[in-house]
N, C-alpha and C. Protein backbone atom coordinates (compact mmCIF):
# COMPACT_ATOMS: atom_id res chain seq x y z
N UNK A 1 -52.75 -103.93 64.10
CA UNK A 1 -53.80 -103.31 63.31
C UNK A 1 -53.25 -103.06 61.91
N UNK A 2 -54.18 -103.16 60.78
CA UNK A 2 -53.47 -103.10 59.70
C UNK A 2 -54.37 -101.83 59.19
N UNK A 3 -53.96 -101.15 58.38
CA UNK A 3 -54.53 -100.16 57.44
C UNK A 3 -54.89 -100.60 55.59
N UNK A 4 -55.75 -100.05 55.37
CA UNK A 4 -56.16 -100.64 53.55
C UNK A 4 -55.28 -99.34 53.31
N UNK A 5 -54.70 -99.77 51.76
CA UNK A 5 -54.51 -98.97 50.81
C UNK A 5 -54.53 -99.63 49.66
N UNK A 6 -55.36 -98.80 48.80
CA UNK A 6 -55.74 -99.49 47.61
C UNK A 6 -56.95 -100.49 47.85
N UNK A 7 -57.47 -100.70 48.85
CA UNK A 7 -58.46 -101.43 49.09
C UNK A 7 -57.38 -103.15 49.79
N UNK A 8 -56.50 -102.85 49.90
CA UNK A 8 -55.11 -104.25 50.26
C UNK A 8 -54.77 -103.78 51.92
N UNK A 9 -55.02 -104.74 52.51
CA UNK A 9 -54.32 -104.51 53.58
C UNK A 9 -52.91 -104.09 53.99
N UNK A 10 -52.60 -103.53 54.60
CA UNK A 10 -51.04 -103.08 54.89
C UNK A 10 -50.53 -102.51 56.25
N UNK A 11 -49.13 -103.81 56.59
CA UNK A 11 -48.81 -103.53 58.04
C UNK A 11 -49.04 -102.12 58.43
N UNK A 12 -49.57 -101.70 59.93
CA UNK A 12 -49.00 -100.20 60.09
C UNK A 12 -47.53 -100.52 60.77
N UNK A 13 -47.30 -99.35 60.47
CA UNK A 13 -45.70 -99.08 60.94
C UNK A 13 -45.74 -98.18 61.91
N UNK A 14 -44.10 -98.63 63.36
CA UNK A 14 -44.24 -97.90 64.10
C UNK A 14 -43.02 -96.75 63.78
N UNK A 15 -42.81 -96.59 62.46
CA UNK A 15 -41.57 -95.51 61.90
C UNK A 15 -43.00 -94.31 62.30
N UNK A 16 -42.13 -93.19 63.06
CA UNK A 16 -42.61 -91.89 62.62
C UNK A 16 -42.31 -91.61 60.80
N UNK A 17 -44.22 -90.50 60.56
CA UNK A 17 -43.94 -90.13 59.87
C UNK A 17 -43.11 -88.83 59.96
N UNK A 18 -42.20 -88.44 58.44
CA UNK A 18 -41.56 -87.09 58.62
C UNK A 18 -42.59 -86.01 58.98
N UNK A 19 -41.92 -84.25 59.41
CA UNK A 19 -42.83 -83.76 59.60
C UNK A 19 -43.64 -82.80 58.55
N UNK A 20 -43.27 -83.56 57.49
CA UNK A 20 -44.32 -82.83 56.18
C UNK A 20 -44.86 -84.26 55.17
N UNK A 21 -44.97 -85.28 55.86
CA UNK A 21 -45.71 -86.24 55.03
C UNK A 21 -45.37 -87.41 55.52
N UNK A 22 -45.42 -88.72 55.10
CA UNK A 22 -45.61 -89.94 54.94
C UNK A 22 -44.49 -90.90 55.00
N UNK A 23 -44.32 -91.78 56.26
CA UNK A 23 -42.61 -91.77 56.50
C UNK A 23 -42.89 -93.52 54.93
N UNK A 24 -41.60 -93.45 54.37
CA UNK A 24 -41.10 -93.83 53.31
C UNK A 24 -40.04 -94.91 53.71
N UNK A 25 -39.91 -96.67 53.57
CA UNK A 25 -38.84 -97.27 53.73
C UNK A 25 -38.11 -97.00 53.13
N UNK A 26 -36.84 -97.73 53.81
CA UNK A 26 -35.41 -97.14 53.15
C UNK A 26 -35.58 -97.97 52.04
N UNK A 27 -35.34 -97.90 50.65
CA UNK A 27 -34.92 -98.92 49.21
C UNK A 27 -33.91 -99.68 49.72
N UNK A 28 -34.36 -100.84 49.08
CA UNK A 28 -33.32 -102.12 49.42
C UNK A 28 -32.56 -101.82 48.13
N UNK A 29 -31.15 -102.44 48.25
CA UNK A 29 -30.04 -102.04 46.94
C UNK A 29 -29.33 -103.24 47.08
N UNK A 30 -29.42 -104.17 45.97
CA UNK A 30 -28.45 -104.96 45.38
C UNK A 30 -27.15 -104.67 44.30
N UNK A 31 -26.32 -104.85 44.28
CA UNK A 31 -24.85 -104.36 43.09
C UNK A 31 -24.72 -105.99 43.10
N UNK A 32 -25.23 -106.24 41.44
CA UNK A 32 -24.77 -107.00 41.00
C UNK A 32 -23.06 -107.38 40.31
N UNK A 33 -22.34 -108.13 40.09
CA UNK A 33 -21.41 -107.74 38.92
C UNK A 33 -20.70 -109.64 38.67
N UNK A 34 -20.76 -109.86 37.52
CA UNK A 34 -20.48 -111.18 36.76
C UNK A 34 -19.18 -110.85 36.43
N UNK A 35 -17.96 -112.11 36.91
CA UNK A 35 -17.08 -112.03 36.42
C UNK A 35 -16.71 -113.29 35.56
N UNK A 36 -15.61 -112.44 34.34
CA UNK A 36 -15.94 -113.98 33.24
C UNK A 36 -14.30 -113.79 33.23
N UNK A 37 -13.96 -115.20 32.68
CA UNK A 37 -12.40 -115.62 32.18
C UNK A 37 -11.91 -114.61 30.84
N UNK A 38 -11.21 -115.76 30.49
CA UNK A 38 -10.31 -114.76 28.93
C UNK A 38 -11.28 -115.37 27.93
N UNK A 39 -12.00 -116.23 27.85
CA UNK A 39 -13.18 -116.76 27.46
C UNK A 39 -14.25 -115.89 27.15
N UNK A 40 -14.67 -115.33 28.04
CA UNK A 40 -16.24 -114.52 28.31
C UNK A 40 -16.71 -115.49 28.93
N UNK A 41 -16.25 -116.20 29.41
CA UNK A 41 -17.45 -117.59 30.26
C UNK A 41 -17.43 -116.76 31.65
N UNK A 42 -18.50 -116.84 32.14
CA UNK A 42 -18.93 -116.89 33.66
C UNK A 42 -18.07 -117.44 34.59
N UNK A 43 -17.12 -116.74 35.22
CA UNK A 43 -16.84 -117.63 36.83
C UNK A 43 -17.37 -117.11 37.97
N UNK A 44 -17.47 -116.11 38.55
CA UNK A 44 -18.22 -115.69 39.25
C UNK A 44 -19.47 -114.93 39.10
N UNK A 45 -20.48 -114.77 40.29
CA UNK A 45 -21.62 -113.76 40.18
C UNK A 45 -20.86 -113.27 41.85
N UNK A 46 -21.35 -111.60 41.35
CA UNK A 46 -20.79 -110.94 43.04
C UNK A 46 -21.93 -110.44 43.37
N UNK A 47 -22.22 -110.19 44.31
CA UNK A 47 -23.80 -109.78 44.73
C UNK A 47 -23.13 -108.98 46.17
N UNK A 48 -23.56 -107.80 46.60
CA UNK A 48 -23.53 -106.80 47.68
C UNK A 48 -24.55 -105.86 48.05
N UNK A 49 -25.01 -105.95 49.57
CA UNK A 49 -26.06 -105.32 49.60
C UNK A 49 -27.25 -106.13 50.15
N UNK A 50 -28.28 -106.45 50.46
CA UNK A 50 -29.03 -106.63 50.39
C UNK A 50 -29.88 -107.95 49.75
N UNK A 51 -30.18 -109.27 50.20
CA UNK A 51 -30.50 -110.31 49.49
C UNK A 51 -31.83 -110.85 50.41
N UNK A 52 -33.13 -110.13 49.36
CA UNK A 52 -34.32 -110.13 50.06
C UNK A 52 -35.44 -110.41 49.07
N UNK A 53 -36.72 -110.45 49.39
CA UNK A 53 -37.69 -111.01 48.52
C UNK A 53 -37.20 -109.62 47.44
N UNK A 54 -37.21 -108.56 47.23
CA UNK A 54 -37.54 -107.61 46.14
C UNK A 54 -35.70 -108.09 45.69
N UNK A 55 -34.82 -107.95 46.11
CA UNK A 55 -33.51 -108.34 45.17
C UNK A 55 -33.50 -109.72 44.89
N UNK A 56 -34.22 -110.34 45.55
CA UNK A 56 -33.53 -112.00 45.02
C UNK A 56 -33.82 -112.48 43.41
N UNK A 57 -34.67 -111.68 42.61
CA UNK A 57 -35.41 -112.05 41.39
C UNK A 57 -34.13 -111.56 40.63
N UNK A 58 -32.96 -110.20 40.88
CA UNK A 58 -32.09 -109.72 39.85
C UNK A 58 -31.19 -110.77 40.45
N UNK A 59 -30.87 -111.46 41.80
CA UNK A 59 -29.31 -112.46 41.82
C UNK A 59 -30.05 -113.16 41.23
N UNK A 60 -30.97 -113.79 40.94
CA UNK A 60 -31.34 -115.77 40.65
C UNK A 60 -31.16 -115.22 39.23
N UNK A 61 -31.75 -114.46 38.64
CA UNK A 61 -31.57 -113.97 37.02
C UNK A 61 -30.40 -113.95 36.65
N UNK A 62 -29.31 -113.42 37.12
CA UNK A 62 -27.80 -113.15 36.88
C UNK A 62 -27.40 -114.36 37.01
N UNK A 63 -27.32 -115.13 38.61
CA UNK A 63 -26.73 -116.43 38.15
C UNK A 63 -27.20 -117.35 37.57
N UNK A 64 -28.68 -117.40 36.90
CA UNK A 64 -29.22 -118.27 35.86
C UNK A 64 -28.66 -118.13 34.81
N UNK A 65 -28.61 -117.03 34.36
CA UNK A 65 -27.79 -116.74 33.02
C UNK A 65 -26.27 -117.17 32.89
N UNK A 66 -25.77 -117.19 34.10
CA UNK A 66 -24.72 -117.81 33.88
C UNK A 66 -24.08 -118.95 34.62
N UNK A 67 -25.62 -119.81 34.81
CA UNK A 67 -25.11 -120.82 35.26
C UNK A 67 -25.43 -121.57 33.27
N UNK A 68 -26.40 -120.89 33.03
CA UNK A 68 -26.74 -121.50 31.48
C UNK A 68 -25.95 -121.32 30.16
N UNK A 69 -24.56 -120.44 30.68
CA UNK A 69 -23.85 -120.21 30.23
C UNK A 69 -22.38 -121.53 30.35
N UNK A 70 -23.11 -122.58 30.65
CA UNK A 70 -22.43 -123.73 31.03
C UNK A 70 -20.77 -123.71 31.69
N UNK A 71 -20.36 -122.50 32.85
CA UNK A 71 -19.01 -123.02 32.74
C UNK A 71 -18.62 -123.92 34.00
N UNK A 72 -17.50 -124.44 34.08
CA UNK A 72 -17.42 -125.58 34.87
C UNK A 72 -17.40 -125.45 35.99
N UNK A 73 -16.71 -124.01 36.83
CA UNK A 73 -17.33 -124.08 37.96
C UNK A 73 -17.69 -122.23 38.22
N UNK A 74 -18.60 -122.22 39.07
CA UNK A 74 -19.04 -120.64 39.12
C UNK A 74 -19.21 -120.79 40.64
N UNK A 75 -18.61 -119.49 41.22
CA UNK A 75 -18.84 -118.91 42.28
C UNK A 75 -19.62 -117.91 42.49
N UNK A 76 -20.68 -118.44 43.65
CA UNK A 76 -21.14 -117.20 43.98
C UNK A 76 -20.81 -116.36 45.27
N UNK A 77 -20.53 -114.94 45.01
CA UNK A 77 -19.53 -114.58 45.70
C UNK A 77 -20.77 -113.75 46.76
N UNK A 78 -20.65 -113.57 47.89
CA UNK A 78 -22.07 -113.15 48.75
C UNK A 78 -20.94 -112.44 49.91
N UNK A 79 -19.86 -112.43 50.00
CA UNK A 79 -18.79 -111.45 51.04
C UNK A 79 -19.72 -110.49 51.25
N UNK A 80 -20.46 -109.54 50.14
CA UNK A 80 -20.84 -108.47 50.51
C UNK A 80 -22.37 -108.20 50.87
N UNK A 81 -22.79 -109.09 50.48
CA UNK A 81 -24.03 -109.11 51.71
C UNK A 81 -24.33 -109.15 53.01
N UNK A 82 -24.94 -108.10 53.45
CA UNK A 82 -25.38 -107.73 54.70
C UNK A 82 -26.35 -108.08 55.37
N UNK A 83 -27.80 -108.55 54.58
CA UNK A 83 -28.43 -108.89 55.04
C UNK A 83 -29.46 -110.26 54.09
N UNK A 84 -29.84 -111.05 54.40
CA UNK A 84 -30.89 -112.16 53.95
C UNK A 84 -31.81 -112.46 54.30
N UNK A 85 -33.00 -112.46 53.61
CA UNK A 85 -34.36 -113.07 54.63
C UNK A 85 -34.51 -114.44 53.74
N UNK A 86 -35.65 -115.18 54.12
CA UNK A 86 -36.29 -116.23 53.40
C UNK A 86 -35.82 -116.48 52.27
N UNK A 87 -36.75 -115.16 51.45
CA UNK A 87 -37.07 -115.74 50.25
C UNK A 87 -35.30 -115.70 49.23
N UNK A 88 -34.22 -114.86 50.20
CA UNK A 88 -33.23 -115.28 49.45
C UNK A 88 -32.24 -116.43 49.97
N UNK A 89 -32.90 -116.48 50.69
CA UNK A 89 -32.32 -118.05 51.29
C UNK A 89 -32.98 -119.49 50.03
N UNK A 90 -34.06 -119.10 49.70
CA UNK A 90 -34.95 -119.99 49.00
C UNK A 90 -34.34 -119.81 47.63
N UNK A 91 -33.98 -118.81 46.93
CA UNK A 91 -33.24 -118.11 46.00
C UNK A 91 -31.78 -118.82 45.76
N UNK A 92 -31.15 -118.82 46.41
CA UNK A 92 -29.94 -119.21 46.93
C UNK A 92 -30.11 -120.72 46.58
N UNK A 93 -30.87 -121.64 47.24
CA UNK A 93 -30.85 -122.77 46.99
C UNK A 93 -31.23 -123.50 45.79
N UNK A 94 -32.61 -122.73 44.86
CA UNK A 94 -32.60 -122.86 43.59
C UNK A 94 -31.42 -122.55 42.56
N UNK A 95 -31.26 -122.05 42.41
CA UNK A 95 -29.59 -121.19 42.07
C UNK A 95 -28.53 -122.90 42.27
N UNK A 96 -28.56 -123.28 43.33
CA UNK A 96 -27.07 -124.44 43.45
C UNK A 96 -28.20 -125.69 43.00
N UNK A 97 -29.45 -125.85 43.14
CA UNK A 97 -29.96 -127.16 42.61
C UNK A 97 -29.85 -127.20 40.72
N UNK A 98 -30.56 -125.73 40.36
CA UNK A 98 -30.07 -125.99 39.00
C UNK A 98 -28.92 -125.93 38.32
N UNK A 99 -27.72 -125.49 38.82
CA UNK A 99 -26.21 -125.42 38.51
C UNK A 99 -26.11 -127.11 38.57
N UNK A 100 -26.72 -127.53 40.12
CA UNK A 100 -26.00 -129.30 40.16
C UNK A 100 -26.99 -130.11 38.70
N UNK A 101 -28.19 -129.54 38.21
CA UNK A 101 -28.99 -130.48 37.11
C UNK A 101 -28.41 -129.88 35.98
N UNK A 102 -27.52 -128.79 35.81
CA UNK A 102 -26.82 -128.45 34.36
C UNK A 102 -25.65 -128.45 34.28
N UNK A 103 -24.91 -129.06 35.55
CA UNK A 103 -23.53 -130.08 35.66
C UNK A 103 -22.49 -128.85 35.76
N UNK A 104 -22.71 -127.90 36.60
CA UNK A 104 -22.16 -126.77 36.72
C UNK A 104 -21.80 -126.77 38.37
N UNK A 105 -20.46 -126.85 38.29
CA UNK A 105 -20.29 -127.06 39.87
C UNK A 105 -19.97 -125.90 40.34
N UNK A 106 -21.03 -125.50 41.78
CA UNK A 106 -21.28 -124.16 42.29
C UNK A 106 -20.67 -123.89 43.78
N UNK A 107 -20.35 -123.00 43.97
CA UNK A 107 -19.96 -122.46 44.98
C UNK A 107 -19.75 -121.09 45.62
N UNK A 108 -20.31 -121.22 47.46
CA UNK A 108 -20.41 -119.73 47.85
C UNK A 108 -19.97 -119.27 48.86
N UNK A 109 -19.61 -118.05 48.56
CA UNK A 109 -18.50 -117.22 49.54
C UNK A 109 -19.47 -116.13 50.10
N UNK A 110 -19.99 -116.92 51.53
CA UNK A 110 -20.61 -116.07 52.06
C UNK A 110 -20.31 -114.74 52.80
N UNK A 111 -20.57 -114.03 53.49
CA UNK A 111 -20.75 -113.08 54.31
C UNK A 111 -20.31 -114.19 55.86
N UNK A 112 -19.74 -113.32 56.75
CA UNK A 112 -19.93 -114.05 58.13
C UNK A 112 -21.26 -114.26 58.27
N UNK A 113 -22.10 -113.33 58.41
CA UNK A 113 -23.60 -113.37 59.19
C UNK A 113 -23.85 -114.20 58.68
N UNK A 114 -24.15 -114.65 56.73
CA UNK A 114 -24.67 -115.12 56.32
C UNK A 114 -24.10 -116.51 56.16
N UNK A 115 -22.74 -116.54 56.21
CA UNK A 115 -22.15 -118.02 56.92
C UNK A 115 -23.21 -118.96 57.99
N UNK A 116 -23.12 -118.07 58.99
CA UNK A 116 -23.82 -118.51 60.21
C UNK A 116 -24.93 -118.73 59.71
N UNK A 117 -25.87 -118.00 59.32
CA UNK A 117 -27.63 -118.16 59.04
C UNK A 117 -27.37 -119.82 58.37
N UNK A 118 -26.51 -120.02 57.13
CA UNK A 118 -26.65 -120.95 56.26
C UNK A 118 -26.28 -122.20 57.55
N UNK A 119 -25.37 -121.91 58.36
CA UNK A 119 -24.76 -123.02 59.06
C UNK A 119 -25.75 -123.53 59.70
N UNK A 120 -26.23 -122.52 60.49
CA UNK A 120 -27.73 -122.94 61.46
C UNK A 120 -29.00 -123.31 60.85
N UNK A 121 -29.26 -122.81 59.89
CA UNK A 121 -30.37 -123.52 59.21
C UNK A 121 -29.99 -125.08 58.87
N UNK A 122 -28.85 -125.58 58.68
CA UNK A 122 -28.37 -126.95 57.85
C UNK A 122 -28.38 -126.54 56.25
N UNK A 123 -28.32 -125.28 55.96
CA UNK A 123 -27.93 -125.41 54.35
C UNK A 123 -26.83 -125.81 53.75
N UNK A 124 -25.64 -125.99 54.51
CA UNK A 124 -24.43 -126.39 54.37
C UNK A 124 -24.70 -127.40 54.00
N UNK A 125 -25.51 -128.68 54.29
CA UNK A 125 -25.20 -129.71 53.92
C UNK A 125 -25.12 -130.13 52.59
N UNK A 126 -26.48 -128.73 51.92
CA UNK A 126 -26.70 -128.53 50.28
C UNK A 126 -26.19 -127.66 49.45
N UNK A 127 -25.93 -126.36 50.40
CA UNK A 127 -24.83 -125.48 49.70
C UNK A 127 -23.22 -125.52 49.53
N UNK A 128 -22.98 -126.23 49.24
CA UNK A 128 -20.83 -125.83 49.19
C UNK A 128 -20.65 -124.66 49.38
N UNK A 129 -19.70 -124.32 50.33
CA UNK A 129 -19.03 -123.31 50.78
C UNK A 129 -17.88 -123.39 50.47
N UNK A 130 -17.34 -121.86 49.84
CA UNK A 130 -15.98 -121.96 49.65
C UNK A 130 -15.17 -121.02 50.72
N UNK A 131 -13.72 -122.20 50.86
CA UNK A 131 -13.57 -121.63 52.29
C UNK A 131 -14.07 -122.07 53.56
């Protein structure tokens, strides 16, 4: 059963509400952080936390910027992600297609879990893994 708000449909949830109002999801939290050479060039993007439709728009932004920051090879570092759905799986793969069309050779250091997800889906065959 879904409930309107705003006149928009919206899942109900089986979270109790608290007992003075309206139970509230937890905020998803991404920590970005770009690491650059003695240069200022881009070698890594680190991402921790959370890699989901609402964070995937600040990683693809960060490593766009520095995949357009042309350096020769950039890692993306994902150790600290905990969790992934879809749309940063979909995220993820835009991210290494435009690094390979702006001759920027990419690579990622997943998370175990997120090792596995990539392995079992067959993204490996398109993502490089480092390690």
């Amino acid at each position: 059963m879904h409930a309107l708000k705003n006149g928009y449909p919206t899942p109900a949830s089986d979270i109790p509400a608290p007992a003075g109002g309206v139970a509230v999801a937890e905020p998803r939290h991404l920590s970005l952080d770009v690491e650059r050479d003695a240069s200022g060039a881009p070698t890594a993007v680190r991402a921790e936390g959370g890699l989901d439709f609402v964070t995937v728009l600040a990683f693809r932004d960060a490593a766009f910027a520095a995949v357009g920051a042309k350096p020769h090879d950039l890692l993306l570092d994902l150790s600290g992600v905990h969790s992934c759905d879809q749309a940063g799986l979909s995220g993820l793969v835009a991210i290494v297609r435009v690094a390979r069309m702006m001759g920027v050779g990419v690579r990622v250091a997943p998370a175990p879990d997120l090792r596995h997800m990539l392995e079992s889906t067959g993204l490996t065959r398109h993502i490089p893994l480092a390690c």
